[in-house]
PDB file of N, CA and C in Angstrom:
ATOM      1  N   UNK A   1       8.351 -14.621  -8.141  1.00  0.00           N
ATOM      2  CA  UNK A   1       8.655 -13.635  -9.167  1.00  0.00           C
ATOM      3  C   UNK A   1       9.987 -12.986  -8.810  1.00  0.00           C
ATOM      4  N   UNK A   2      10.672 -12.687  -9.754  1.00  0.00           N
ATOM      5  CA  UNK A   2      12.164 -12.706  -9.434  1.00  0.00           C
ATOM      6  C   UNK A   2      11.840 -10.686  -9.334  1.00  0.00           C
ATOM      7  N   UNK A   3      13.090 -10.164  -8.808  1.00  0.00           N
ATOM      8  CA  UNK A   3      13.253  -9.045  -8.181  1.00  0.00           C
ATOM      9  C   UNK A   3      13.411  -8.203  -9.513  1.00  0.00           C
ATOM     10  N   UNK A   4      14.470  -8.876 -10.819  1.00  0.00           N
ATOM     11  CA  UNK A   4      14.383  -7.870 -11.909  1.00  0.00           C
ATOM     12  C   UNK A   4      12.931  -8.062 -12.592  1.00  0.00           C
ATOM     13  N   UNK A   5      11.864  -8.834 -12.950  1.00  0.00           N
ATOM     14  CA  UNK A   5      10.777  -8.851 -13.406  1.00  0.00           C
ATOM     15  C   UNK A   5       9.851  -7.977 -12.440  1.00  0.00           C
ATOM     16  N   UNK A   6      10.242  -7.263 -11.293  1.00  0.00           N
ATOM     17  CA  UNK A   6       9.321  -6.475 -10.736  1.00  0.00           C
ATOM     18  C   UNK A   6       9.716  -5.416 -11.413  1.00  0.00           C
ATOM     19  N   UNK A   7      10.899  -5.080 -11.207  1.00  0.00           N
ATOM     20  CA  UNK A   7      11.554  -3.568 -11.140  1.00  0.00           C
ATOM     21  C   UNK A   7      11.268  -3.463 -12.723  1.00  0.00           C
ATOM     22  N   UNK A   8      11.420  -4.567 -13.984  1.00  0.00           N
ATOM     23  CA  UNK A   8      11.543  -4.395 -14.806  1.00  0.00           C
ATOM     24  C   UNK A   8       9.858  -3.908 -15.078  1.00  0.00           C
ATOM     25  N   UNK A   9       8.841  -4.309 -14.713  1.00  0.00           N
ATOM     26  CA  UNK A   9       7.422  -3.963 -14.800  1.00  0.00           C
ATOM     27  C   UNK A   9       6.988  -2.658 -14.582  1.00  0.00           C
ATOM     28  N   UNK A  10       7.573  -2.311 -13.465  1.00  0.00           N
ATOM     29  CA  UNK A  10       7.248  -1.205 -12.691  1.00  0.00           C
ATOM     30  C   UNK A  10       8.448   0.293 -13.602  1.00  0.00           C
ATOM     31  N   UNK A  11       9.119  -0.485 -14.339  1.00  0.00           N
ATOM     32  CA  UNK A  11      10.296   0.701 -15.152  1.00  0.00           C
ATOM     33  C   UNK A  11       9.266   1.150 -16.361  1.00  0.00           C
ATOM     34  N   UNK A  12       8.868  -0.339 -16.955  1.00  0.00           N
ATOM     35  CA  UNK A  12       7.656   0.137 -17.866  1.00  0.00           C
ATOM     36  C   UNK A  12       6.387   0.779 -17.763  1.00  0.00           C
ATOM     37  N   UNK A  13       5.868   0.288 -16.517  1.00  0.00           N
ATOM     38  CA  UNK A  13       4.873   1.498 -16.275  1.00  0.00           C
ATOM     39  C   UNK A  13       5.091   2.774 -15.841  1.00  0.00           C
ATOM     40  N   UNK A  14       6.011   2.646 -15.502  1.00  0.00           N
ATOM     41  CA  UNK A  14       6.735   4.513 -15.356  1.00  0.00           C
ATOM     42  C   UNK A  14       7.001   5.351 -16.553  1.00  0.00           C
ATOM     43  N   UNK A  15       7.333   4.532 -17.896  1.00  0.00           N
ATOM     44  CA  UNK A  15       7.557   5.189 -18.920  1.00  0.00           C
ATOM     45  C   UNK A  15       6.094   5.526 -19.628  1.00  0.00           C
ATOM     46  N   UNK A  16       5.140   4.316 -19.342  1.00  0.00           N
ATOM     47  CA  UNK A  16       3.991   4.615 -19.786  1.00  0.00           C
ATOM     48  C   UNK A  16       3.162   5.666 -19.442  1.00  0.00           C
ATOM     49  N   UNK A  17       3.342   5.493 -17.864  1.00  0.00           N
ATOM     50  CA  UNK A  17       2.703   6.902 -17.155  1.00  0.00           C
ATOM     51  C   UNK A  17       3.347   7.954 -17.905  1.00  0.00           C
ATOM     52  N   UNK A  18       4.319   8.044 -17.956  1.00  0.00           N
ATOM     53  CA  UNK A  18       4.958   9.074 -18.922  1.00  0.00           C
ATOM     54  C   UNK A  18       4.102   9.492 -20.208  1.00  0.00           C
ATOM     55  N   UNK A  19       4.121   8.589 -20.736  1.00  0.00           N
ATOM     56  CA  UNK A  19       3.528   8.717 -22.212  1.00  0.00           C
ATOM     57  C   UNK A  19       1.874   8.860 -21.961  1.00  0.00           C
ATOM     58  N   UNK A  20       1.585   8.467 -21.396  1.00  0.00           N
ATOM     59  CA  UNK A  20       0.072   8.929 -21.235  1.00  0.00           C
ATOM     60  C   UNK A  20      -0.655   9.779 -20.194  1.00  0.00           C
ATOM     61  N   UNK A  21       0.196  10.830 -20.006  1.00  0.00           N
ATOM     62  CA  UNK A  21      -0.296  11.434 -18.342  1.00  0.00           C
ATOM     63  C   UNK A  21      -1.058  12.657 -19.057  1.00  0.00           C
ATOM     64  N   UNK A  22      -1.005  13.064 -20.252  1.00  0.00           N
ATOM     65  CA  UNK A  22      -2.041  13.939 -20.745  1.00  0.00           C
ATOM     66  C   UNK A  22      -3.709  13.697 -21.647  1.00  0.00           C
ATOM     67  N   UNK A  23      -3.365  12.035 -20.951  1.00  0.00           N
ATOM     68  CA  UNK A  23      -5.029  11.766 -21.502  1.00  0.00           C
ATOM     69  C   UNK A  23      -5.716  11.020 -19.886  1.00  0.00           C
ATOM     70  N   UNK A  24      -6.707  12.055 -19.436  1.00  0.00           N
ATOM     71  CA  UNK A  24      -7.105  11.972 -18.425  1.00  0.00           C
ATOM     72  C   UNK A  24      -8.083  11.011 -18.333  1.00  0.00           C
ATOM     73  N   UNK A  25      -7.988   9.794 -19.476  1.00  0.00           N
ATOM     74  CA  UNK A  25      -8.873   8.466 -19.362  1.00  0.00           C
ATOM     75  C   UNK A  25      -8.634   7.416 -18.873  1.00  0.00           C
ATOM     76  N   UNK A  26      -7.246   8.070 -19.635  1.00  0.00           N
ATOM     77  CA  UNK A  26      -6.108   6.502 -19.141  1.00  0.00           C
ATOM     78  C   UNK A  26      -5.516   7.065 -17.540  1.00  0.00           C
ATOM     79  N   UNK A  27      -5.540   7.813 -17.098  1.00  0.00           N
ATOM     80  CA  UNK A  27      -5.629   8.333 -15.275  1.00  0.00           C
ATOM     81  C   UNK A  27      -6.495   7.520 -15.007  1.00  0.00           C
ATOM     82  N   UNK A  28      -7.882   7.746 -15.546  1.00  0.00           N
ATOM     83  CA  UNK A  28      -9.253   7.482 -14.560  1.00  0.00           C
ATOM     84  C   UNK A  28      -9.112   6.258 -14.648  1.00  0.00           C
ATOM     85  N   UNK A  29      -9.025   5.527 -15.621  1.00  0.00           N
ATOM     86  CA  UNK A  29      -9.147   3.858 -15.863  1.00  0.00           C
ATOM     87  C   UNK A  29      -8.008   3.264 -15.035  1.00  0.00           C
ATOM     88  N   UNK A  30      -6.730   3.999 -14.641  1.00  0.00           N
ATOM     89  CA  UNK A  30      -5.361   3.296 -14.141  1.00  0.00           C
ATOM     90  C   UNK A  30      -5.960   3.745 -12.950  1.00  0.00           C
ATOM     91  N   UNK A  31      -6.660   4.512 -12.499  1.00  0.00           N
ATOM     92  CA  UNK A  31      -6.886   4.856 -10.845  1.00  0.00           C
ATOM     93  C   UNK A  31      -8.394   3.417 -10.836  1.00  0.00           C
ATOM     94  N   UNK A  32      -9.095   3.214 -11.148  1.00  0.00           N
ATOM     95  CA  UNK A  32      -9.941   2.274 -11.229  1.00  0.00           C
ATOM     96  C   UNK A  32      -9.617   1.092 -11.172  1.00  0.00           C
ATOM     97  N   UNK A  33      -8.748   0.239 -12.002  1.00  0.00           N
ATOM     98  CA  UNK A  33      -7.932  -0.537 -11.864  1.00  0.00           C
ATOM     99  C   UNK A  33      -6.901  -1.440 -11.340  1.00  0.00           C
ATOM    100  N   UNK A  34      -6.296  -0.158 -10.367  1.00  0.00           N
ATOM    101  CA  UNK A  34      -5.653  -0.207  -9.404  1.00  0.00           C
ATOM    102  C   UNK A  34      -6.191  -0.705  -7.800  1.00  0.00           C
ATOM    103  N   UNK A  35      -7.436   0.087  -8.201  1.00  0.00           N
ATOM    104  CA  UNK A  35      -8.498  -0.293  -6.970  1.00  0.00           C
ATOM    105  C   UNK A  35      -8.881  -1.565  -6.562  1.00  0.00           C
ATOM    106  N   UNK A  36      -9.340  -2.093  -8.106  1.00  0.00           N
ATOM    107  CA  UNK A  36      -9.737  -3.134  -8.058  1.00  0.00           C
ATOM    108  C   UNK A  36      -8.808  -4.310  -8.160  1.00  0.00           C
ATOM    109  N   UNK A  37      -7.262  -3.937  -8.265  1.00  0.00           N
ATOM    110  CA  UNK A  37      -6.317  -5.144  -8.046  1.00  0.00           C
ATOM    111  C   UNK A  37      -5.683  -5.603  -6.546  1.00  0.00           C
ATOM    112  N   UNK A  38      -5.880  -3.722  -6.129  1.00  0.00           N
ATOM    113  CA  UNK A  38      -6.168  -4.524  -4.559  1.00  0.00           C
ATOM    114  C   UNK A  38      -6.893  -5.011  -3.984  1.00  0.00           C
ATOM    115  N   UNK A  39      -8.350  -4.956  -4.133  1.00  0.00           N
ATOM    116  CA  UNK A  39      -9.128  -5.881  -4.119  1.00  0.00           C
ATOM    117  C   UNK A  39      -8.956  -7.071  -3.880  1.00  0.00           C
ATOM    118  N   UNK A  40      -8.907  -7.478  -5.131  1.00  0.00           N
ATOM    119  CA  UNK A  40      -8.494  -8.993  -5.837  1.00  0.00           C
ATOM    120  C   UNK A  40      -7.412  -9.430  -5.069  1.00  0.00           C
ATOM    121  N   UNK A  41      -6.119  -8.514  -4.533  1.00  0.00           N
ATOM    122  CA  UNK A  41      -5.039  -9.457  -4.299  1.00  0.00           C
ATOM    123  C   UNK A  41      -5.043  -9.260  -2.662  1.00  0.00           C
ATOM    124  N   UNK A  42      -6.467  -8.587  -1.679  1.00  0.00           N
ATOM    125  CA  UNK A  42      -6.463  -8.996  -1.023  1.00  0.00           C
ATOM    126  C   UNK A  42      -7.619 -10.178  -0.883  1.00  0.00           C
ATOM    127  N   UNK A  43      -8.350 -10.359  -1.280  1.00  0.00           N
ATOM    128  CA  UNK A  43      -9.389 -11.455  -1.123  1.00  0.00           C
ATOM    129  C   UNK A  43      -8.228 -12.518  -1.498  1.00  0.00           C
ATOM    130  N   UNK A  44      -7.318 -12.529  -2.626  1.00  0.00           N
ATOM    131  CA  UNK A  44      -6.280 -13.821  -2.297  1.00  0.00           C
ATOM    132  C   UNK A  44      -5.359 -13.882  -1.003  1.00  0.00           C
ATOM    133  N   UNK A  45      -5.184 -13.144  -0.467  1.00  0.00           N
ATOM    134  CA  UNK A  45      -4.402 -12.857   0.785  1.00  0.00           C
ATOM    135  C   UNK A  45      -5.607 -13.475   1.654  1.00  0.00           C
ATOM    136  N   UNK A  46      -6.848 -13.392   1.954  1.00  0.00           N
ATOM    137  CA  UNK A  46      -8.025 -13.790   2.781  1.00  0.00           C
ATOM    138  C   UNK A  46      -7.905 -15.339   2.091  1.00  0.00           C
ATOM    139  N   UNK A  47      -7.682 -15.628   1.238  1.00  0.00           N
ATOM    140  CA  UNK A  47      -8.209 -17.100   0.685  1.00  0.00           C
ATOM    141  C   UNK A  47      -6.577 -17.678   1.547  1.00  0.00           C
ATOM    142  N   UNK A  48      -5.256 -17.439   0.887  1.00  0.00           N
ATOM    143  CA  UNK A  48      -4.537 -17.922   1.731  1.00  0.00           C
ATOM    144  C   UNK A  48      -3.978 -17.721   3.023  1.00  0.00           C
ATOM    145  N   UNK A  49      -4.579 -17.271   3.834  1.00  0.00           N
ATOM    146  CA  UNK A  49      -4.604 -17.127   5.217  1.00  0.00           C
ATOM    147  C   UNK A  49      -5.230 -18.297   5.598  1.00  0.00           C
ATOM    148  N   UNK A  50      -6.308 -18.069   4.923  1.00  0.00           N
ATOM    149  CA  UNK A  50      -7.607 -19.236   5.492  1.00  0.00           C
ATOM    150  C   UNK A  50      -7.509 -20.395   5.048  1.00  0.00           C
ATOM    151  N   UNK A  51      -6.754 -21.018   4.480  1.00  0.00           N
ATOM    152  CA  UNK A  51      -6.185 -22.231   4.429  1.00  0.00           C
ATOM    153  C   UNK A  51      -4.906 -22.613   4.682  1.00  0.00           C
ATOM    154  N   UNK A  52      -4.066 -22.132   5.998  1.00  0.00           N
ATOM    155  CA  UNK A  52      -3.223 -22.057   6.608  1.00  0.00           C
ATOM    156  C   UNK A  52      -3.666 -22.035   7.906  1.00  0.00           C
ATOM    157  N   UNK A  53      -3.859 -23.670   8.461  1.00  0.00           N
ATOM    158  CA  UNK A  53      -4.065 -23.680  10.037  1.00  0.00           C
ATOM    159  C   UNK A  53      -3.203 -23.435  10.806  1.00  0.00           C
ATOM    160  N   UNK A  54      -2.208 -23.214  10.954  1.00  0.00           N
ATOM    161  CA  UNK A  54      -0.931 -22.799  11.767  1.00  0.00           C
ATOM    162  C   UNK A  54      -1.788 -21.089  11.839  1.00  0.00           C
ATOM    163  N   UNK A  55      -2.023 -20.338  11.045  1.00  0.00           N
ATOM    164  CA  UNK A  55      -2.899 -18.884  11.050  1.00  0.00           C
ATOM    165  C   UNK A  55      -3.935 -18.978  12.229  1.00  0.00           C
ATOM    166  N   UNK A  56      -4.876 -19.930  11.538  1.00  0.00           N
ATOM    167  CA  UNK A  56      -6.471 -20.316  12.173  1.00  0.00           C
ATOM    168  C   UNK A  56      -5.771 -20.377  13.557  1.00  0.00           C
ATOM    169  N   UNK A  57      -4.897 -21.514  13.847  1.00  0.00           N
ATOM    170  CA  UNK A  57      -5.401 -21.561  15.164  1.00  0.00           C
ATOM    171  C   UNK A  57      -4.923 -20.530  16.067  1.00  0.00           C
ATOM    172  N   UNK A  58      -3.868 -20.090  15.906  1.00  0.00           N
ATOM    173  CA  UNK A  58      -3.303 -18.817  16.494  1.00  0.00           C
ATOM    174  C   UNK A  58      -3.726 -17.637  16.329  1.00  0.00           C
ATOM    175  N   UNK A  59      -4.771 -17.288  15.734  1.00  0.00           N
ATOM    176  CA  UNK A  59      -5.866 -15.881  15.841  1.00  0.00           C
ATOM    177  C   UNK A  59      -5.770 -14.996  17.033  1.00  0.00           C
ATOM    178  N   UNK A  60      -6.306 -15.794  17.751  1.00  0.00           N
ATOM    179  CA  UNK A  60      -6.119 -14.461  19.374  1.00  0.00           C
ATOM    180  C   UNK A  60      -4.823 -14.580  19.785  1.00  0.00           C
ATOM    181  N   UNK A  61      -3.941 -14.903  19.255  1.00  0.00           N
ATOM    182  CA  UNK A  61      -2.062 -14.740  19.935  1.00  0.00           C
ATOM    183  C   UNK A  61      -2.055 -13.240  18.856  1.00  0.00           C
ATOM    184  N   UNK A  62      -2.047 -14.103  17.857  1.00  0.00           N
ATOM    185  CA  UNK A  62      -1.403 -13.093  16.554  1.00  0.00           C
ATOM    186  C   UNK A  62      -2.888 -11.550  16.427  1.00  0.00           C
ATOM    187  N   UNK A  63      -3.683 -11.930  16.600  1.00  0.00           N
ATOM    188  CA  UNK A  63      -4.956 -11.100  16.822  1.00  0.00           C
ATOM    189  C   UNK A  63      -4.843  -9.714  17.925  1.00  0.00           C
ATOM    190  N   UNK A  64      -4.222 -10.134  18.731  1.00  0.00           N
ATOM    191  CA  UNK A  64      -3.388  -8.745  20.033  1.00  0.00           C
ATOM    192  C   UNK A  64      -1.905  -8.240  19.357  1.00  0.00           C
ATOM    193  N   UNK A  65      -1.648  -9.146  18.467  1.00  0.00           N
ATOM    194  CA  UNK A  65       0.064  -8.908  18.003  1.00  0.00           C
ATOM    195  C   UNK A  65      -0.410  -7.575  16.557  1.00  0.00           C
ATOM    196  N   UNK A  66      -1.047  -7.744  15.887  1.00  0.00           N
ATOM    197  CA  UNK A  66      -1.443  -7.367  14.994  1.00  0.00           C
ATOM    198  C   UNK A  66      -1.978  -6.087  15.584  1.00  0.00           C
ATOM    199  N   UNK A  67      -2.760  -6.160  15.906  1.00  0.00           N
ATOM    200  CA  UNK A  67      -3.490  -4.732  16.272  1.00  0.00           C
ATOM    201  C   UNK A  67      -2.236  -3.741  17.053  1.00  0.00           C
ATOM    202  N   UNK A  68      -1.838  -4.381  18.365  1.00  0.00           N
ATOM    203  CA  UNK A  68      -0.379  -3.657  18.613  1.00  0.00           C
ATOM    204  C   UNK A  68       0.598  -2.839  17.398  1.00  0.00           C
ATOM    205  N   UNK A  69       0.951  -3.761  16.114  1.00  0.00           N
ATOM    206  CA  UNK A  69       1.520  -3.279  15.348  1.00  0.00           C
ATOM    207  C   UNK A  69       0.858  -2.402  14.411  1.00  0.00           C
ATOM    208  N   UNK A  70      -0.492  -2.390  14.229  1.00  0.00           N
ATOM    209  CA  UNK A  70      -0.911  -1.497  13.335  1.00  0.00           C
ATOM    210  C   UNK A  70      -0.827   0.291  14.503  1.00  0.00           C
ATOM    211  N   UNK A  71      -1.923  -0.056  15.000  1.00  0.00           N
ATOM    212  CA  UNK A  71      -1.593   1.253  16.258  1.00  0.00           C
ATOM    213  C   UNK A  71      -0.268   1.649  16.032  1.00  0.00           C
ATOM    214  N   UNK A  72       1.145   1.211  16.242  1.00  0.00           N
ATOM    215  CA  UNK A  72       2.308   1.489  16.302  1.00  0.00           C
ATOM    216  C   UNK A  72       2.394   1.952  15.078  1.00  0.00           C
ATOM    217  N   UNK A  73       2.137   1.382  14.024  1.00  0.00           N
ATOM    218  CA  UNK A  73       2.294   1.480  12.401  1.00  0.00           C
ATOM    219  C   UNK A  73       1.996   2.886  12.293  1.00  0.00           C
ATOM    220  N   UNK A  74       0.474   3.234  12.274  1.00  0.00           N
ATOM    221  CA  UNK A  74      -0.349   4.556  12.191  1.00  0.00           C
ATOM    222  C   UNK A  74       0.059   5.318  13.083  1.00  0.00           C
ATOM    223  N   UNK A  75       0.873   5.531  14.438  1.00  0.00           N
ATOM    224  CA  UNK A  75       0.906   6.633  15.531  1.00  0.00           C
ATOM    225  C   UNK A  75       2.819   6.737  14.666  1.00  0.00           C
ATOM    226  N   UNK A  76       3.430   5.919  14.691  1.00  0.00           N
ATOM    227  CA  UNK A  76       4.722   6.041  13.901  1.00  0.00           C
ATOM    228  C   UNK A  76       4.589   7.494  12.461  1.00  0.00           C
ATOM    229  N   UNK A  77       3.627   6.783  11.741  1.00  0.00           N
ATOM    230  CA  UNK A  77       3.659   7.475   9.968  1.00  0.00           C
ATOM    231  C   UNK A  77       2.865   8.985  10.536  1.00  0.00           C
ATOM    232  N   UNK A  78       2.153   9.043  11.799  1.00  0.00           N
ATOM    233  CA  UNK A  78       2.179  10.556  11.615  1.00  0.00           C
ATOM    234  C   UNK A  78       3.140  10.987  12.115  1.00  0.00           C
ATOM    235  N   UNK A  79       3.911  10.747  13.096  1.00  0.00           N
ATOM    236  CA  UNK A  79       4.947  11.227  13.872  1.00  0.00           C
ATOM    237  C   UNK A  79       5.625  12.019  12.512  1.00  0.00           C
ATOM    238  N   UNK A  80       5.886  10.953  12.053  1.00  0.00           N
ATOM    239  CA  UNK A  80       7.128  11.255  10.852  1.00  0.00           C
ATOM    240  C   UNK A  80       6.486  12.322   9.371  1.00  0.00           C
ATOM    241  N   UNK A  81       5.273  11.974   9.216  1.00  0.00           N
ATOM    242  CA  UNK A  81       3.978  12.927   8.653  1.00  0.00           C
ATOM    243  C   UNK A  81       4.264  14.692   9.101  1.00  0.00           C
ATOM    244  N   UNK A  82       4.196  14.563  10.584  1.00  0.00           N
ATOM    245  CA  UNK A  82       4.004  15.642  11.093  1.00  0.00           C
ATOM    246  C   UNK A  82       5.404  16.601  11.113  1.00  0.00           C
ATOM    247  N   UNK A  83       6.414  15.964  11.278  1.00  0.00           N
ATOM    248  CA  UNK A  83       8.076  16.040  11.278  1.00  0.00           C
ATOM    249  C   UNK A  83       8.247  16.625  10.101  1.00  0.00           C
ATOM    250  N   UNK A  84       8.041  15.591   9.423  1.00  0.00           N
ATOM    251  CA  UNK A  84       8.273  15.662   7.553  1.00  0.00           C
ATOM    252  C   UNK A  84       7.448  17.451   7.241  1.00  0.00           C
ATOM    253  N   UNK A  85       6.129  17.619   8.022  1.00  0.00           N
ATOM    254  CA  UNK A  85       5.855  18.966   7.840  1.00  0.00           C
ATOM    255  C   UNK A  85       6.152  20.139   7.869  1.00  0.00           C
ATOM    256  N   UNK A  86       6.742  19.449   9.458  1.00  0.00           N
ATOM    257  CA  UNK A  86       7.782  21.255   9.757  1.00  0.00           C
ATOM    258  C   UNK A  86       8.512  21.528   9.437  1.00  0.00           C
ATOM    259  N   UNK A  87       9.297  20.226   8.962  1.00  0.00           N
ATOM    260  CA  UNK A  87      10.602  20.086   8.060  1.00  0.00           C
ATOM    261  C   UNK A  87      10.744  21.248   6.866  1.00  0.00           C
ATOM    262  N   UNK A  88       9.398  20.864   6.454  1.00  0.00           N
ATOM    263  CA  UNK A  88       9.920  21.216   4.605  1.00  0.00           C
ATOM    264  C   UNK A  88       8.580  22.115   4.532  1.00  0.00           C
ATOM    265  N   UNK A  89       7.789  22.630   5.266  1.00  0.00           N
ATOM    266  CA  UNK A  89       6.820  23.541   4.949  1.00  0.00           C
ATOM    267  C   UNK A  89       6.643  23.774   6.593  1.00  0.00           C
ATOM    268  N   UNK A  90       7.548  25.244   6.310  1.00  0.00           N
ATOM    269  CA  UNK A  90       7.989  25.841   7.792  1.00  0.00           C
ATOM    270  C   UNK A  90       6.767  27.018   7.899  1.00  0.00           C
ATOM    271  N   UNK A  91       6.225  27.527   6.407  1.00  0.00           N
ATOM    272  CA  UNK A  91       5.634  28.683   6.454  1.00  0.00           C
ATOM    273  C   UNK A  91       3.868  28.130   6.533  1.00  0.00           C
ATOM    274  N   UNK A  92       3.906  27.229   6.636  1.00  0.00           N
ATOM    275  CA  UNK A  92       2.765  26.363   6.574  1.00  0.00           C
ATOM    276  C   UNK A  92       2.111  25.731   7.896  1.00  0.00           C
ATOM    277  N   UNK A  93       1.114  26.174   8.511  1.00  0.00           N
ATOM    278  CA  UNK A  93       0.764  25.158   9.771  1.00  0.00           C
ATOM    279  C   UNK A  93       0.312  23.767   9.161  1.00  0.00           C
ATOM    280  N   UNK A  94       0.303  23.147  10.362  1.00  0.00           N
ATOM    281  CA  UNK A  94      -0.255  21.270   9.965  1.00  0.00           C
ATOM    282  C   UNK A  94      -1.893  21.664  10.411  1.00  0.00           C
ATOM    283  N   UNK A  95      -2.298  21.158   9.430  1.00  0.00           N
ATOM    284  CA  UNK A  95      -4.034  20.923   9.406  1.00  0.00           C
ATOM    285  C   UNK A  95      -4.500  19.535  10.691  1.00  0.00           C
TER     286      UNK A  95
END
């Protein structure tokens, strides 16, 4: 999928959100929806993993690599979470 057919998708649902942010159905149904497309587009992410043996067999290499990077991932986004707090809400403690 080419880079302007994203941006171009995502321009239209921005205008739409626009146009419909005072009917709190079309919220509930776009928050529902949403849920369920990640869902869906991770069980395809699980389907093509799993038919990619170069993946399979390297599990416990990439299996210690992965977890390393998530830990790093999550201890990183509060750092910057917590930063971002004192930053811009000085009169405010962090919960």
């Amino acid at each position: 999928m080419s880079v302007v057919v994203v941006i171009g998708l995502f321009l239209v649902g921005l205008i739409a959100g626009r146009f419909f942010k005072s009917y709190s159905v079309v919220r509930k149904r776009a928050s529902l929806f949403m849920m369920w497309a990640v869902y869906l587009l991770l069980f395809f992410l699980g389907i093509s993993v799993g038919n990619n043996p170069d993946v399979i067999e390297n599990i416990p290499q990439l299996g210690l690599q992965a977890f390393l990077l998530s830990v790093g991932a999550v201890i990183g986004s509060v750092v910057v979470v917590a930063l971002l707090m004192l930053l811009f809400h000085k009169n405010n403690r962090l919960s």
